[in-house]
N, C-alpha and C. Protein backbone atom coordinates (compact mmCIF):
# COMPACT_ATOMS: atom_id res chain seq x y z
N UNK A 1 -15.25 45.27 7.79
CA UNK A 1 -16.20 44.36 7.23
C UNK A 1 -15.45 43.37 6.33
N UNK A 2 -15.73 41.93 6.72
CA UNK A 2 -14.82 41.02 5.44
C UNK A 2 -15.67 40.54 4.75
N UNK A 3 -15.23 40.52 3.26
CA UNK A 3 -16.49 40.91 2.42
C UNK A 3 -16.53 39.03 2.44
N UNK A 4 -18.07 38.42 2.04
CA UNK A 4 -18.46 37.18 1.97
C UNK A 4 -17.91 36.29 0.56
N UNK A 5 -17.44 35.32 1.03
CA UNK A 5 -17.24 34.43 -0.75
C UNK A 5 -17.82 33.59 -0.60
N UNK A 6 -18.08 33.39 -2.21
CA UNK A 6 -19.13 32.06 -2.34
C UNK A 6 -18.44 31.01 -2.69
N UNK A 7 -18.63 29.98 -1.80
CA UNK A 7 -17.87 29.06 -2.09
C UNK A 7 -18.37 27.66 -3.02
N UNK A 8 -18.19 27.33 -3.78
CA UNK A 8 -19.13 26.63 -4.41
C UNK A 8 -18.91 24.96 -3.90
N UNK A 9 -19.92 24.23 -3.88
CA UNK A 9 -19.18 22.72 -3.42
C UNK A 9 -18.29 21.76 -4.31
N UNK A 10 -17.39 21.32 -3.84
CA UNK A 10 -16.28 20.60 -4.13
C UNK A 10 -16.52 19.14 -4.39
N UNK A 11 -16.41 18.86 -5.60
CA UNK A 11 -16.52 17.70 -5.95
C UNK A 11 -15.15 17.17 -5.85
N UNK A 12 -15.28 15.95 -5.17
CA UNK A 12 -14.10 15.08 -5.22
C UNK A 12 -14.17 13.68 -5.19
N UNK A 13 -15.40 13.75 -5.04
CA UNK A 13 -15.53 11.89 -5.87
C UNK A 13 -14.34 11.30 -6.98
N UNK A 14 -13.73 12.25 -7.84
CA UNK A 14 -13.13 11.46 -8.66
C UNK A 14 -11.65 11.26 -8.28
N UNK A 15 -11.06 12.36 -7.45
CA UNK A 15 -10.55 11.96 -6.24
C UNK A 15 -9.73 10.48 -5.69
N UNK A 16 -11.86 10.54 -5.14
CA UNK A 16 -11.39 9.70 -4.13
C UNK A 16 -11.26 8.12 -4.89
N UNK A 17 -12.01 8.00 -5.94
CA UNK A 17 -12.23 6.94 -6.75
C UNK A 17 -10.64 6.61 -7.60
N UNK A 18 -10.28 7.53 -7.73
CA UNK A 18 -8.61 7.24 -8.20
C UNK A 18 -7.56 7.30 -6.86
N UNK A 19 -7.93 7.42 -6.17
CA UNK A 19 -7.31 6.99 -4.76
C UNK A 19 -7.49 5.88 -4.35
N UNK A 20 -8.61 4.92 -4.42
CA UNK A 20 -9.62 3.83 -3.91
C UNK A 20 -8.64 2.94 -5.23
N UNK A 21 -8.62 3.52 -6.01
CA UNK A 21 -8.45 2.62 -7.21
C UNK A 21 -6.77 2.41 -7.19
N UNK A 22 -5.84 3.26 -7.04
CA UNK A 22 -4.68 3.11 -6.81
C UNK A 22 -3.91 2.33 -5.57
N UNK A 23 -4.98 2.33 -4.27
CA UNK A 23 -4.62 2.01 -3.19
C UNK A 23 -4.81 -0.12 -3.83
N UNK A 24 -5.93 -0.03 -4.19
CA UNK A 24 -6.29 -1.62 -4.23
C UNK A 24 -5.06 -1.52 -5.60
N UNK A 25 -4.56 -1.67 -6.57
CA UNK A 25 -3.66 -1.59 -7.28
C UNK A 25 -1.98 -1.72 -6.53
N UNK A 26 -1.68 -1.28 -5.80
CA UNK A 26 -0.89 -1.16 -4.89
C UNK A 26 -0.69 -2.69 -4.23
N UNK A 27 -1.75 -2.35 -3.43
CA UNK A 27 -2.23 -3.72 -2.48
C UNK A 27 -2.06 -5.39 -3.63
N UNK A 28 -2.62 -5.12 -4.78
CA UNK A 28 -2.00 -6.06 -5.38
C UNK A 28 -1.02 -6.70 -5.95
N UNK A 29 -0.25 -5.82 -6.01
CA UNK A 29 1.08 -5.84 -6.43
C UNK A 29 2.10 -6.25 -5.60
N UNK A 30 1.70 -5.66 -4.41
CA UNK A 30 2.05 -6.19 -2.64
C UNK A 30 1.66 -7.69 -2.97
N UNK A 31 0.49 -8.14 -3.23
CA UNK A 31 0.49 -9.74 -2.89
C UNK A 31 0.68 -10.55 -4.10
N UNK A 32 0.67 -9.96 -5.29
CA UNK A 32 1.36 -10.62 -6.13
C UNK A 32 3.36 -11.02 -6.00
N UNK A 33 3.73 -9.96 -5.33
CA UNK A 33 4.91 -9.96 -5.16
C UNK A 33 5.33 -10.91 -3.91
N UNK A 34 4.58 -11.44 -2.79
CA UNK A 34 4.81 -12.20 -1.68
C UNK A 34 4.51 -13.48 -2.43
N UNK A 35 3.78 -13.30 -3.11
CA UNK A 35 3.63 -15.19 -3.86
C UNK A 35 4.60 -15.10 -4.52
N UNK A 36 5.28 -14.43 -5.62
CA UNK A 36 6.59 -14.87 -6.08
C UNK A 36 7.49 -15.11 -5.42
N UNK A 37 7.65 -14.38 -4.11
CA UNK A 37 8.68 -14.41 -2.78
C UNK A 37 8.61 -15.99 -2.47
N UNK A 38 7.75 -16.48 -2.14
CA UNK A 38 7.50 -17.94 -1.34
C UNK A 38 7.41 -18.60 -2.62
N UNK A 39 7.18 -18.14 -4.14
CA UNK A 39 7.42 -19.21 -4.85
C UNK A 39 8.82 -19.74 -4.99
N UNK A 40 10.25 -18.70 -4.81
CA UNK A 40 11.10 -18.51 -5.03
C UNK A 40 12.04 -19.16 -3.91
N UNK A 41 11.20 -19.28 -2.66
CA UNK A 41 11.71 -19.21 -1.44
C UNK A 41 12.95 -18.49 -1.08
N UNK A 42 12.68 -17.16 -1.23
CA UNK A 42 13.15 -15.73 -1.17
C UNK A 42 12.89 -15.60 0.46
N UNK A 43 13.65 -14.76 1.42
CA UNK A 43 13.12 -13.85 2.41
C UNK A 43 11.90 -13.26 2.21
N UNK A 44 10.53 -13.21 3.30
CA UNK A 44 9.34 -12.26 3.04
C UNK A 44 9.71 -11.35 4.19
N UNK A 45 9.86 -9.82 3.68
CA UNK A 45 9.84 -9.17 4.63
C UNK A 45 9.55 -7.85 4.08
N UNK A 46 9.30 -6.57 4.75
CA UNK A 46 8.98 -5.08 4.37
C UNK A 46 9.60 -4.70 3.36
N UNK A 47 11.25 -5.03 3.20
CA UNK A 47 11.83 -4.48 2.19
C UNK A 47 11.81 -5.22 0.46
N UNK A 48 12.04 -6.74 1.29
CA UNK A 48 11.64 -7.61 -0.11
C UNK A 48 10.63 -7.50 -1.01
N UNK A 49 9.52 -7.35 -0.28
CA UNK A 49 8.01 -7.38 -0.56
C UNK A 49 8.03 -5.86 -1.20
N UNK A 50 8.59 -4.60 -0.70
CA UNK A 50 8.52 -3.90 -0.94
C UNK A 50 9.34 -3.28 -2.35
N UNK A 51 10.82 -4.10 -2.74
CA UNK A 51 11.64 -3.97 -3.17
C UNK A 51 10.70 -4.70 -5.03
N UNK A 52 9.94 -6.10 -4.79
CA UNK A 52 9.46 -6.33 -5.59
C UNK A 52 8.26 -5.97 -6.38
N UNK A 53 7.25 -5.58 -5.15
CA UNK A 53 6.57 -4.76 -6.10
C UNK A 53 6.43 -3.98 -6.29
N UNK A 54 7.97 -3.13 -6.26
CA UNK A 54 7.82 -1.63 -6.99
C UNK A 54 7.18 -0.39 -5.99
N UNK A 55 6.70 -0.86 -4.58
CA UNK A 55 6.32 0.23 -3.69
C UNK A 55 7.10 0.64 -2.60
N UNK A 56 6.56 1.59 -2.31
CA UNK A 56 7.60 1.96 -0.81
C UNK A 56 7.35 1.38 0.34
N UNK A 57 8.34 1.13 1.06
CA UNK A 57 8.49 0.39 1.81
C UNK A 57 7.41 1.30 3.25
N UNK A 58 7.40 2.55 3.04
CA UNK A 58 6.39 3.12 4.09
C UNK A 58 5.15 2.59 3.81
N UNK A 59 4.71 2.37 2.46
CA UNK A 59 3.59 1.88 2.10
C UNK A 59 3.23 0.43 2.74
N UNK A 60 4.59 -0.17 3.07
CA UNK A 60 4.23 -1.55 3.37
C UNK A 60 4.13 -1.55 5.02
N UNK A 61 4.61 -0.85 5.39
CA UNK A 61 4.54 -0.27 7.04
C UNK A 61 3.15 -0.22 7.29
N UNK A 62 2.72 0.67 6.52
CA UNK A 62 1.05 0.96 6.90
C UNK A 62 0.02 0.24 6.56
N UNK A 63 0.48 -0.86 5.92
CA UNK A 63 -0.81 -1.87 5.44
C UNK A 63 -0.73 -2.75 6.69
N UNK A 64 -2.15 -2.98 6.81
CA UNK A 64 -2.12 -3.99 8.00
C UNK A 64 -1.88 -5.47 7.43
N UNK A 65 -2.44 -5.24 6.19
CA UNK A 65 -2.26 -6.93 5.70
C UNK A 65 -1.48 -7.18 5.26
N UNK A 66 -0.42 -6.67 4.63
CA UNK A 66 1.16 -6.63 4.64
C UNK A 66 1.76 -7.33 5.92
N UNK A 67 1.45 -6.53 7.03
CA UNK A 67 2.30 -6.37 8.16
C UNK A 67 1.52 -8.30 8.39
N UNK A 68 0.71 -8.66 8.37
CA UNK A 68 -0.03 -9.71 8.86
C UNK A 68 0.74 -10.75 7.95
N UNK A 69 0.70 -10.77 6.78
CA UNK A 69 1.40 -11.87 5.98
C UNK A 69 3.17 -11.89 6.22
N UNK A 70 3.41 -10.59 6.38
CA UNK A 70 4.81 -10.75 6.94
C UNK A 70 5.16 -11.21 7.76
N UNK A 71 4.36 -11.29 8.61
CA UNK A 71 5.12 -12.24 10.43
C UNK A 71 4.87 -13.10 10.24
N UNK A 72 3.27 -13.52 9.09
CA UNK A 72 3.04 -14.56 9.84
C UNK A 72 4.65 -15.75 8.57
N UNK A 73 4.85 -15.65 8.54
CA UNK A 73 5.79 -15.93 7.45
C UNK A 73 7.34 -16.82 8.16
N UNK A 74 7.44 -16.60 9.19
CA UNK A 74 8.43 -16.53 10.13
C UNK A 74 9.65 -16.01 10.20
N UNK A 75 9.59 -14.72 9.42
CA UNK A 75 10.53 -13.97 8.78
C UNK A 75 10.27 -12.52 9.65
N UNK A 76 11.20 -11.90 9.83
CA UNK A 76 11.43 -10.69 10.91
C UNK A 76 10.72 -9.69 9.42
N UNK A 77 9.51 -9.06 9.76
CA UNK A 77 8.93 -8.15 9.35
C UNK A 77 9.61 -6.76 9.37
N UNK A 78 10.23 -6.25 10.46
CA UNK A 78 11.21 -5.23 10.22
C UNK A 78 12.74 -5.47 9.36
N UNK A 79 13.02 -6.52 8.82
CA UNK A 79 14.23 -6.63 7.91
C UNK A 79 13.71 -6.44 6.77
């Protein structure tokens, strides 16, 4: 016999709200850092972008709007 547990429900709203909140934080820093790039007329690319604002460069892999401002840029998005 396996005895029953009670599982109580899991709050994780706050979670997800400091996740939600870190991700857009992130994301800005990402596009604050591509406008200094083109103010500078710097290379825009995964590592630059990534190198300036302080995030990882996997992070910049997985943003789609990263990846979108990077090409469109005429700059090789994988350098």
């Amino acid at each position: 016999m396996t005895p029953k547990t009670s599982q109580k429900p899991q709050n994780i709203e706050g979670l997800r709200k400091a996740a939600r909140q870190k991700a857009e934080e992130t994301r800005r820093r990402a596009e604050e850092a591509i406008a200094l790039l083109l103010k500078e007329q710097r290379p825009i690319n995964f590592k630059t972008v990534a190198e300036t604002a302080q995030i990882s460069t996997a992070w910049s892999y997985s943003s789609p709007a990263l990846s979108t401002g990077a090409q469109g840029t005429g700059e090789d998005p994988s350098t």
